[in-house]
Protein backbone atom coordinates (compact mmCIF):
# COMPACT_ATOMS: atom_id res chain seq x y z
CA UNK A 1 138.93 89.10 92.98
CA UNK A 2 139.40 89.77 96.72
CA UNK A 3 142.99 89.30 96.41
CA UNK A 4 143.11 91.76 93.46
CA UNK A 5 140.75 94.56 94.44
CA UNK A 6 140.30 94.20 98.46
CA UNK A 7 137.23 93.36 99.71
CA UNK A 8 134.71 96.59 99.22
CA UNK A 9 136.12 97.07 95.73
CA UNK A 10 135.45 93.29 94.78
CA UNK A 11 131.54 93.31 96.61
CA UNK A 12 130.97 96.73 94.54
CA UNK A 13 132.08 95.12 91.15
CA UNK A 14 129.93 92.14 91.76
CA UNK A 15 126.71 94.24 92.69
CA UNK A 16 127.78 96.76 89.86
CA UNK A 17 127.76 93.41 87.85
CA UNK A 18 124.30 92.16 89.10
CA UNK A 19 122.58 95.59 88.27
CA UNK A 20 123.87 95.69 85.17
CA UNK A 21 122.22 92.54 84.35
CA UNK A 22 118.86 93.69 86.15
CA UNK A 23 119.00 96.88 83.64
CA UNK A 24 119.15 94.49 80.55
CA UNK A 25 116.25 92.53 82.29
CA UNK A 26 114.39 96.07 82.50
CA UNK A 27 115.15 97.22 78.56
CA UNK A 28 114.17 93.60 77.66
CA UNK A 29 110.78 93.58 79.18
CA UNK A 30 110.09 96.89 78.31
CA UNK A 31 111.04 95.50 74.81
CA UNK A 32 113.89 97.95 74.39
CA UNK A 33 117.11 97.34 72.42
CA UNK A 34 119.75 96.16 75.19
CA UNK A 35 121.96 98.76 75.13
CA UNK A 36 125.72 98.71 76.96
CA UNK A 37 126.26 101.94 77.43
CA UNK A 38 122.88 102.58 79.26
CA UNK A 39 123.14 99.42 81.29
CA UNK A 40 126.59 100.44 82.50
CA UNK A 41 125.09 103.81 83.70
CA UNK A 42 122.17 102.83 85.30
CA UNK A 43 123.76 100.07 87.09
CA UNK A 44 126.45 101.63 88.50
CA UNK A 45 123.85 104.47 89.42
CA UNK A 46 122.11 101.66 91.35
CA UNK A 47 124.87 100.33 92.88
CA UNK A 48 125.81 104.03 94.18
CA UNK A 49 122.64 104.82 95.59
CA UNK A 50 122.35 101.70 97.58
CA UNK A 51 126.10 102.31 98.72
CA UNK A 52 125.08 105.64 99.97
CA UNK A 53 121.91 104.48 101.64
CA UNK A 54 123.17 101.11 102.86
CA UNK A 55 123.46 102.57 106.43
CA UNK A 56 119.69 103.76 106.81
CA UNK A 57 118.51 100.82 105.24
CA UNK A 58 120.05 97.83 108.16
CA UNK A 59 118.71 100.69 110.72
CA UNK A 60 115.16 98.84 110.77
């Protein structure tokens, strides 16, 4: 995946991968419906956010 994407694309498809999972974790103990389409959007919400914080966050 490095090879294909370079190496920030292929860590932020990974960690967009991981937080989609995470959202299907949420829906299913929340006892939702898993739904794709939400997942996709809320994970690669997550993924953004964290991307735009990252810097703040390893200033401890």
């Amino acid at each position: 995946m490095i090879r294909e994407r370079g190496k920030i694309d292929a860590l932020y498809a990974m960690l967009e991968s991981i937080a989609h999972e995470i959202c299907h974790y949420q829906q299913w103990l929340e006892d939702k419906e898993l739904e794709e389409e939400e997942a996709e959007e809320k994970g690669s919400q997550l993924v953004d956010e964290y991307a735009e914080n990252i810097d703040s966050i390893l200033e401890f």
